[in-house]
C-alpha atoms as a PDB file:
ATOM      1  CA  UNK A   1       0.000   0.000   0.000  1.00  0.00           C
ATOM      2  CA  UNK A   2       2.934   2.402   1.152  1.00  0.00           C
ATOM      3  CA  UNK A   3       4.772   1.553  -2.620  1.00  0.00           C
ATOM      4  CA  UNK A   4       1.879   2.112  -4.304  1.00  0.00           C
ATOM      5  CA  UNK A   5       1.362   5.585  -2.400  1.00  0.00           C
ATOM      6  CA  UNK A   6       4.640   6.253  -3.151  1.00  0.00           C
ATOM      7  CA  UNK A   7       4.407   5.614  -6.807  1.00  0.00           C
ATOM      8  CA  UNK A   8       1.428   7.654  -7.121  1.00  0.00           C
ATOM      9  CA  UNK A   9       3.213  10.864  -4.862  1.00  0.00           C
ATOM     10  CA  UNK A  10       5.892  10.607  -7.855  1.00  0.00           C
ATOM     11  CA  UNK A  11       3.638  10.797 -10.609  1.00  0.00           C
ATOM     12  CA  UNK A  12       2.086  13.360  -8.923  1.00  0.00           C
ATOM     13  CA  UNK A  13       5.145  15.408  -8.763  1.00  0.00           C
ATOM     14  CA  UNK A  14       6.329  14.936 -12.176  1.00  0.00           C
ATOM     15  CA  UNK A  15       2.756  15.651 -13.322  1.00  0.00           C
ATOM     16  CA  UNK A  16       3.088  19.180 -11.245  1.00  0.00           C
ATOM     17  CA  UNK A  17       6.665  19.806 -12.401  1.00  0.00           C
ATOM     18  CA  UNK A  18       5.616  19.479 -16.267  1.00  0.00           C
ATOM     19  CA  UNK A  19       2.717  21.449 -15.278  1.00  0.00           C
ATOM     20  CA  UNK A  20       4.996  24.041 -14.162  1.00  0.00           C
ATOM     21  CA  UNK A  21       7.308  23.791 -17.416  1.00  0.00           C
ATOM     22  CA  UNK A  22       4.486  24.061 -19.167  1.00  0.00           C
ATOM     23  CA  UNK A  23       2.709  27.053 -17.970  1.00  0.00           C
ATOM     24  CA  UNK A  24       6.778  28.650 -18.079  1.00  0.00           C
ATOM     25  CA  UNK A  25       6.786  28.157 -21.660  1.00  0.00           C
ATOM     26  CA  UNK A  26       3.069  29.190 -22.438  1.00  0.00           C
ATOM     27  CA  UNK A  27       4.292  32.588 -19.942  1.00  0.00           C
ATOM     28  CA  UNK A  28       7.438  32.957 -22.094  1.00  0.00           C
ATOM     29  CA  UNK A  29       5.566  32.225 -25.469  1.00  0.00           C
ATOM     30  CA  UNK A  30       3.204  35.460 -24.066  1.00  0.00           C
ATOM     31  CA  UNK A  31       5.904  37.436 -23.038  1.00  0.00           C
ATOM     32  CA  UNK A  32       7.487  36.974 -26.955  1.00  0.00           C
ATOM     33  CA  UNK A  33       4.440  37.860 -28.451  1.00  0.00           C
ATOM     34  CA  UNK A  34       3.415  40.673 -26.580  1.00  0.00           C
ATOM     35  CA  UNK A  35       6.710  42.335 -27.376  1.00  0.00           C
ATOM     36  CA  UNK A  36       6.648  41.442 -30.985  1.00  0.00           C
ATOM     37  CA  UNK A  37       3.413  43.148 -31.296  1.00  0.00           C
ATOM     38  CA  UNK A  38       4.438  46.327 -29.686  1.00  0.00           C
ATOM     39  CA  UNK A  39       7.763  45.959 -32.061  1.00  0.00           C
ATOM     40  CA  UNK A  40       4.577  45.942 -34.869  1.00  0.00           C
ATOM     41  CA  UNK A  41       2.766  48.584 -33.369  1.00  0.00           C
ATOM     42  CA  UNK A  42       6.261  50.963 -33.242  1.00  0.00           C
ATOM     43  CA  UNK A  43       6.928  50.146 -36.853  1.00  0.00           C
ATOM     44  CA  UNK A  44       3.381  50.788 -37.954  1.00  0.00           C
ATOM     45  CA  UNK A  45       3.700  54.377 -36.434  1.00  0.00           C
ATOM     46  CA  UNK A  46       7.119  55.255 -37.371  1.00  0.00           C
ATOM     47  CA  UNK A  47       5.489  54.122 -41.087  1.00  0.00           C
ATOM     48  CA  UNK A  48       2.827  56.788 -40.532  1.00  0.00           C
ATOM     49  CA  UNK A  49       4.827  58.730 -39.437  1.00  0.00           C
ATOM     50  CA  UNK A  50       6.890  59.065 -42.439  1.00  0.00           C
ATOM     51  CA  UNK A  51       4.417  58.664 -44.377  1.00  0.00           C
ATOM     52  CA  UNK A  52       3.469  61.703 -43.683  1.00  0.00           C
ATOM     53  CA  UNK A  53       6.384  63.784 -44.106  1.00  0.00           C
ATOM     54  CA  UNK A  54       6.425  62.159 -47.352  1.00  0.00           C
ATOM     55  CA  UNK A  55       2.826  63.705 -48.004  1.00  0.00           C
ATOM     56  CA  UNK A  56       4.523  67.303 -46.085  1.00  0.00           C
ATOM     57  CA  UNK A  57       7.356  67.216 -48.514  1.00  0.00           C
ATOM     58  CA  UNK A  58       5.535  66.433 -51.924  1.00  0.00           C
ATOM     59  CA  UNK A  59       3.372  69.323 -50.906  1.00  0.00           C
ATOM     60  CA  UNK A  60       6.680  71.781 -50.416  1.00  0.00           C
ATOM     61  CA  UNK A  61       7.568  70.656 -54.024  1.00  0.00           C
ATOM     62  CA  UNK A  62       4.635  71.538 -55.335  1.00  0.00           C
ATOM     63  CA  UNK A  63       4.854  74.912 -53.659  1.00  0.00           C
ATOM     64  CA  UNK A  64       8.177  75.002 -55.456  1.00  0.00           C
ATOM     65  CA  UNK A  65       6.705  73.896 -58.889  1.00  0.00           C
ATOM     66  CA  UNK A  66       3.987  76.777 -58.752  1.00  0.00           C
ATOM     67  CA  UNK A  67       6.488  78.892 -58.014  1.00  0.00           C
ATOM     68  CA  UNK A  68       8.583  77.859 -60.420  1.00  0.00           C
ATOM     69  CA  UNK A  69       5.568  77.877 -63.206  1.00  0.00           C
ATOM     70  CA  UNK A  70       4.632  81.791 -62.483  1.00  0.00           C
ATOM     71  CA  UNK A  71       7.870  82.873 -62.834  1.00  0.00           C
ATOM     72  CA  UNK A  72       8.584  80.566 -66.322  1.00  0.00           C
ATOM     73  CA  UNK A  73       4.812  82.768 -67.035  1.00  0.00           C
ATOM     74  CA  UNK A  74       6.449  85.954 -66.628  1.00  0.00           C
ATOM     75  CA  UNK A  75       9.851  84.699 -68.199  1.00  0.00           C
ATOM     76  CA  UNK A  76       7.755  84.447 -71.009  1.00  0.00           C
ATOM     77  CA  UNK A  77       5.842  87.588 -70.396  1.00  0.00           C
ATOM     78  CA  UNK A  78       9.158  89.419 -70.755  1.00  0.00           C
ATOM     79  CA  UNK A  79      10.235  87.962 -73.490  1.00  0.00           C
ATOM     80  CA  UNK A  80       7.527  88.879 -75.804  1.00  0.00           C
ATOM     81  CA  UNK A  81       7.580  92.121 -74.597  1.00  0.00           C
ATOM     82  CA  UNK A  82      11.283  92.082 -75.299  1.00  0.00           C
ATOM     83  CA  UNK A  83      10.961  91.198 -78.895  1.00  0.00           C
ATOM     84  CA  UNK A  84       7.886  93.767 -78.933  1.00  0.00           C
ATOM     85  CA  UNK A  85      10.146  96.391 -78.062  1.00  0.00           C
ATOM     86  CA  UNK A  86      12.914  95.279 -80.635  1.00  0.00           C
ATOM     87  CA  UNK A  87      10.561  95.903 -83.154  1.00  0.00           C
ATOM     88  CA  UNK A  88       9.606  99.541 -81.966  1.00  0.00           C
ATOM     89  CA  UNK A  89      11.848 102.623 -83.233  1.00  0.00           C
ATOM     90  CA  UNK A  90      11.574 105.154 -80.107  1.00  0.00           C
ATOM     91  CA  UNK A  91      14.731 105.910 -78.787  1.00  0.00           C
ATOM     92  CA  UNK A  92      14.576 107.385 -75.335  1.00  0.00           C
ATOM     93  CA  UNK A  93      11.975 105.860 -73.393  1.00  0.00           C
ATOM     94  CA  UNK A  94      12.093 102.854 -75.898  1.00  0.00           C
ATOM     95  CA  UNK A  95      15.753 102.283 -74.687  1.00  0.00           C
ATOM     96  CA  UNK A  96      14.868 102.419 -70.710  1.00  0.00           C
ATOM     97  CA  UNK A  97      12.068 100.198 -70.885  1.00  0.00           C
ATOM     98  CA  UNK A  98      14.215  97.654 -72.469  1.00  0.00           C
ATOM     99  CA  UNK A  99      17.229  97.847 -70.211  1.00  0.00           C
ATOM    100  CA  UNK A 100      14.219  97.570 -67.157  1.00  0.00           C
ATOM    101  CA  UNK A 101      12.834  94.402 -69.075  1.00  0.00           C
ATOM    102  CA  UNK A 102      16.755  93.399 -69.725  1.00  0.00           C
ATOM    103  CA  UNK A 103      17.250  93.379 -65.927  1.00  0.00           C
ATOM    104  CA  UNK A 104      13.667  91.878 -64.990  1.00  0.00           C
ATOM    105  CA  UNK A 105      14.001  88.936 -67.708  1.00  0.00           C
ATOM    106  CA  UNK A 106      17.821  88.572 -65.826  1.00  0.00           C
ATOM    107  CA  UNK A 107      16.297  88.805 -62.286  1.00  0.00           C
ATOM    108  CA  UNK A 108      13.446  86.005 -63.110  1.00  0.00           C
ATOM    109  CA  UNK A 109      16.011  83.760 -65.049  1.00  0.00           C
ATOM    110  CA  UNK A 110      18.156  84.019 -61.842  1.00  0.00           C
ATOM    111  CA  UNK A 111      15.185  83.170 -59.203  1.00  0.00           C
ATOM    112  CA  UNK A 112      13.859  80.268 -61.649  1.00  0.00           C
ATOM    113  CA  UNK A 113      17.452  78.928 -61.217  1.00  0.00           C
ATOM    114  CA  UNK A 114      17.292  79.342 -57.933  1.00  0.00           C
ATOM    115  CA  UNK A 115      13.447  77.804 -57.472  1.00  0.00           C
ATOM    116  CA  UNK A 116      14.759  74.772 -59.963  1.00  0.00           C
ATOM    117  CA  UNK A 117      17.815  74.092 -57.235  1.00  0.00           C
ATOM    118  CA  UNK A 118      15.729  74.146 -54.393  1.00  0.00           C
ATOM    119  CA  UNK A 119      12.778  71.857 -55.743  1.00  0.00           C
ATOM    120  CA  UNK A 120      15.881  69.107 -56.747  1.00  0.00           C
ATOM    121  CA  UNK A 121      17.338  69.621 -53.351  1.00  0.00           C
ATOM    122  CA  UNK A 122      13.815  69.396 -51.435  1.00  0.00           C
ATOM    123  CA  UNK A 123      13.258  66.249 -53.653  1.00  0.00           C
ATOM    124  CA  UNK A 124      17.131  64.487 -53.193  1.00  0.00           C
ATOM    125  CA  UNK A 125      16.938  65.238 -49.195  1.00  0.00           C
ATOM    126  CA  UNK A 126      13.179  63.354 -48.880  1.00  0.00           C
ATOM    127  CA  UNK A 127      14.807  60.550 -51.167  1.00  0.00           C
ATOM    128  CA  UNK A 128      17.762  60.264 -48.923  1.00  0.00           C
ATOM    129  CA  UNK A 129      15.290  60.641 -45.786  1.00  0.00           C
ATOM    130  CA  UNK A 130      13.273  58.055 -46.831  1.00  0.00           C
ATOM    131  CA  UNK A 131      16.131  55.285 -47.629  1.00  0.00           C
ATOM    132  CA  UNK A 132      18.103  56.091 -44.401  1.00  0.00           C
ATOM    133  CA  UNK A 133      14.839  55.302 -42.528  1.00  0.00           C
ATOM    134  CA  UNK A 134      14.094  51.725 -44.383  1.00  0.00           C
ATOM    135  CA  UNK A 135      17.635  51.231 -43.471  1.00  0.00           C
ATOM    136  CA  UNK A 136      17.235  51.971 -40.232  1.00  0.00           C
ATOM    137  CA  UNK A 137      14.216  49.904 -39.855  1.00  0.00           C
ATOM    138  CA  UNK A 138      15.780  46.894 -42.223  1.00  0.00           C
ATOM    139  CA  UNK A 139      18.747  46.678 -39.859  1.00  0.00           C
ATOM    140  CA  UNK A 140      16.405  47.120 -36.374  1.00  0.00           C
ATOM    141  CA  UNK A 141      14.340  44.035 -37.874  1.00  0.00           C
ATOM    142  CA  UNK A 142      17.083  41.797 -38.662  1.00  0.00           C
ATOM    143  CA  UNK A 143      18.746  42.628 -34.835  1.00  0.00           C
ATOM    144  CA  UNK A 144      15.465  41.433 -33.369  1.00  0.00           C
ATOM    145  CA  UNK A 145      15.713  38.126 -35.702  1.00  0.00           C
ATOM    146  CA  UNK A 146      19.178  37.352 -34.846  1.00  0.00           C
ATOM    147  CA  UNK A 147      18.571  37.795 -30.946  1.00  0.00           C
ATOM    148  CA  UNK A 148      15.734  35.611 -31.596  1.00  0.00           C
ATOM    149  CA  UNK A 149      17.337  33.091 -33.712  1.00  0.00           C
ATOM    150  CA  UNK A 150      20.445  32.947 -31.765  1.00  0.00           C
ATOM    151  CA  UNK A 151      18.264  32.134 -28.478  1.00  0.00           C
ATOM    152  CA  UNK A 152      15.978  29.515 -28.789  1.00  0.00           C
ATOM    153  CA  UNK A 153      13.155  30.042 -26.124  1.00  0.00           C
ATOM    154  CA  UNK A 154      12.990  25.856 -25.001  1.00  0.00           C
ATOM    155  CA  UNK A 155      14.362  22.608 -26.872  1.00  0.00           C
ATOM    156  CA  UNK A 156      13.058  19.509 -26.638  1.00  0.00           C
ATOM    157  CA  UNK A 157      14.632  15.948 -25.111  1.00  0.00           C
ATOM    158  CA  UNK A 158      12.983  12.492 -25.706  1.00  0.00           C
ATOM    159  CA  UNK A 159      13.936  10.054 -22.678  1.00  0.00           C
ATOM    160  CA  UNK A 160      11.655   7.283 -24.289  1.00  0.00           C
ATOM    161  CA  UNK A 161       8.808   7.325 -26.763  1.00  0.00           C
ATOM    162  CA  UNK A 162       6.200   8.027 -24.457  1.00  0.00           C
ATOM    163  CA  UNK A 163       7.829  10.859 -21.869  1.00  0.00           C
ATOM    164  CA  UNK A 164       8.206  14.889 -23.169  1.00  0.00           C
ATOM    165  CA  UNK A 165      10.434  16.606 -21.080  1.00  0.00           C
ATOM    166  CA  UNK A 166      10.460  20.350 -21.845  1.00  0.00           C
ATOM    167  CA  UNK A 167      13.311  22.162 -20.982  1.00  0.00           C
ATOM    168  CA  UNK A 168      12.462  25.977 -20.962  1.00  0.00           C
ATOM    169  CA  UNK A 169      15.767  28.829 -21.388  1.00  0.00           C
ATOM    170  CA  UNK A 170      13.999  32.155 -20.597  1.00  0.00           C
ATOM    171  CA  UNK A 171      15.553  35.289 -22.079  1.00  0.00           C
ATOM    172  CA  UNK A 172      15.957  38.004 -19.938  1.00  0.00           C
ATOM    173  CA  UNK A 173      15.594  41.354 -22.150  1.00  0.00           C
END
């Protein structure tokens, strides 16, 4: 009566202790998933996030690209009215208003270079923004799957055919 007692006290306290591995991995297993889904949740912001200076930045090109289409407008403005006053004969005033034109049509050429440089350098810095970023987030991804991979979270070890034993590492972060 006392072995049989016995024998049933053991399997009772292997039965607890893979219990107790058990709910350790099922913890751990939690524990993983909860932070990969905040690791989601951070990635889906920062996405928003530059998704919207991406949206902030096409719209400061375009302010650049209206700007740069009024002043091609007048450009062209000015240079009708230069070849206007090419044709014309007056010689006094006809000479001052083309030297003001002159100087205007130099002026506008000089602030379309100038709106031109800025809408390529607006457009090269979001480029390099956004690539930096996916790098950024490429190389945080593949740290998390090497610190993962690296560590497995509990391996398994066959005495016989009918016994599990599951041996549980946990990772401290």
């Amino acid at each position: 009566m006392k072995s049989l007692q016995e024998t049933f006290q053991k399997q009772l306290n292997e039965a607890t202790e893979k219990a107790e591995k058990q709910q350790a991995t099922i913890n751990f297993l939690k524990t993983e998933m909860e932070r990969k889904s905040k690791m989601i949740r951070d990635l889906q912001n920062e996405n928003k996030s530059l998704k919207n200076k991406l949206l902030s930045g096409n719209k400061l090109c375009g302010i650049h690209a209206e700007e740069s289409k009024k002043i091609q407008a007048q450009l062209k403005e000015l240079r009708y009215g230069k070849k206007d006053l090419i044709f014309k004969n007056k010689m006094g005033r006809f000479m001052m208003q083309q030297m003001e034109k002159a100087q205007q049509l130099t002026d506008l050429e000089q602030k379309l270079a100038i709106a031109k440089e800025e809408l390529e350098k607006a457009a090269l810095d979001k480029a390099i923004l956004g690539l930096i970023k996916y790098k950024n987030r490429k190389r945080k991804l593949k740290e998390e799957e090497r610190k993962t991979s690296n560590n497995p979270p509990y391996s398994f070890h066959y005495k016989d055919t009918s016994d599990v034993v599951i041996q549980v590492k946990l990772q401290q972060d």
